[in-house]
C-alpha atoms as a PDB file:
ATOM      1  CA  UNK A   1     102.264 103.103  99.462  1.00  0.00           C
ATOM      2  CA  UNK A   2     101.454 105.827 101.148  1.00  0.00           C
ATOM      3  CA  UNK A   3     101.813 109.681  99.686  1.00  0.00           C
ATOM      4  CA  UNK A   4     103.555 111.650 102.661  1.00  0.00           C
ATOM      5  CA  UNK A   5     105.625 107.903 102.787  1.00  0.00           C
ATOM      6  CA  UNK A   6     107.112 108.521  99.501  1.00  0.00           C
ATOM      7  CA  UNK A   7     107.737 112.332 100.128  1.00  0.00           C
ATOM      8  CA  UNK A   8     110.218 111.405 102.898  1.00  0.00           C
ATOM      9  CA  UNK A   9     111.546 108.429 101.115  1.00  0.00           C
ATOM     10  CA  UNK A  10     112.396 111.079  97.758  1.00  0.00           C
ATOM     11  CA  UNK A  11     113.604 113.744 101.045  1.00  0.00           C
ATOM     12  CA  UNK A  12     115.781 111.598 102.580  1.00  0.00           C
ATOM     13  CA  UNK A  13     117.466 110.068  99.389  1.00  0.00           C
ATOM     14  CA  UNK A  14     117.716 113.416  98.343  1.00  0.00           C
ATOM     15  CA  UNK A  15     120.103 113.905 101.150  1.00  0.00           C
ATOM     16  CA  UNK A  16     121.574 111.042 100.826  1.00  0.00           C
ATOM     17  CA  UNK A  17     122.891 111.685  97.381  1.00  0.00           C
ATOM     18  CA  UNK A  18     123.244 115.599  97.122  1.00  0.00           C
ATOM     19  CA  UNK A  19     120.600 116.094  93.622  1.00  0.00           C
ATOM     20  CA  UNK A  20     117.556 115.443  93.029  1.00  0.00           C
ATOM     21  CA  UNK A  21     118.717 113.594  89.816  1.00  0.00           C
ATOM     22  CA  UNK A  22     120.447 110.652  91.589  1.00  0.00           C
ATOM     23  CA  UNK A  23     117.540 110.907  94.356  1.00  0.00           C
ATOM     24  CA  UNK A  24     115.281 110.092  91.227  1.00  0.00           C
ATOM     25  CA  UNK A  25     117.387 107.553  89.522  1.00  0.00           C
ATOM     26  CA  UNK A  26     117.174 105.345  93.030  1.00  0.00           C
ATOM     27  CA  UNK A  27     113.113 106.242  93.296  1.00  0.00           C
ATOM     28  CA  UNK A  28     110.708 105.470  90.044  1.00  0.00           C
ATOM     29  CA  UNK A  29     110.180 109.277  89.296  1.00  0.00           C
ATOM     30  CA  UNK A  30     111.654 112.056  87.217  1.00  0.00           C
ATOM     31  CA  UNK A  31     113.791 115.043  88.624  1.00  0.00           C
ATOM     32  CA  UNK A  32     110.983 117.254  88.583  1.00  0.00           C
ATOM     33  CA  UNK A  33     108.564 114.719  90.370  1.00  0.00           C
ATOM     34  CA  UNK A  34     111.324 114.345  93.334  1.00  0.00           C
ATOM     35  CA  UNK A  35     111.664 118.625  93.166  1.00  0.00           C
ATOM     36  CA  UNK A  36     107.491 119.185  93.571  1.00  0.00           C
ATOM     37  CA  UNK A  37     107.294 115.981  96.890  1.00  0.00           C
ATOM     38  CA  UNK A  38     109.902 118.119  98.083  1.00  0.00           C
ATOM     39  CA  UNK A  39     108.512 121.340  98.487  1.00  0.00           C
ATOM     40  CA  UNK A  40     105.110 119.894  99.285  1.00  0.00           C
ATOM     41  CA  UNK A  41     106.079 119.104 102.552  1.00  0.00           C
ATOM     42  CA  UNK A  42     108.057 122.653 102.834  1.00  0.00           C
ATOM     43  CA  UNK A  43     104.677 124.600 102.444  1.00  0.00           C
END
């Protein structure tokens, strides 16, 4: 799958749920992982 793909998936499930810990329990990464594709795209 593609990279910037899964950075908006992680973005918008972050939304969805409010923390980046429930955005990463519904995504196969850790908190941290969802935290860093976040502010990737932010730079």
């Amino acid at each position: 799958m593609d990279a910037n793909l899964l950075k908006y998936m992680a973005f918008v499930k972050t939304e969805k749920y409010g923390s980046f810990t429930k955005a990463a329990e519904m995504l196969p990464y850790f908190q941290s992982g969802i935290s860093r594709m976040i502010a990737n795209p932010e730079k």
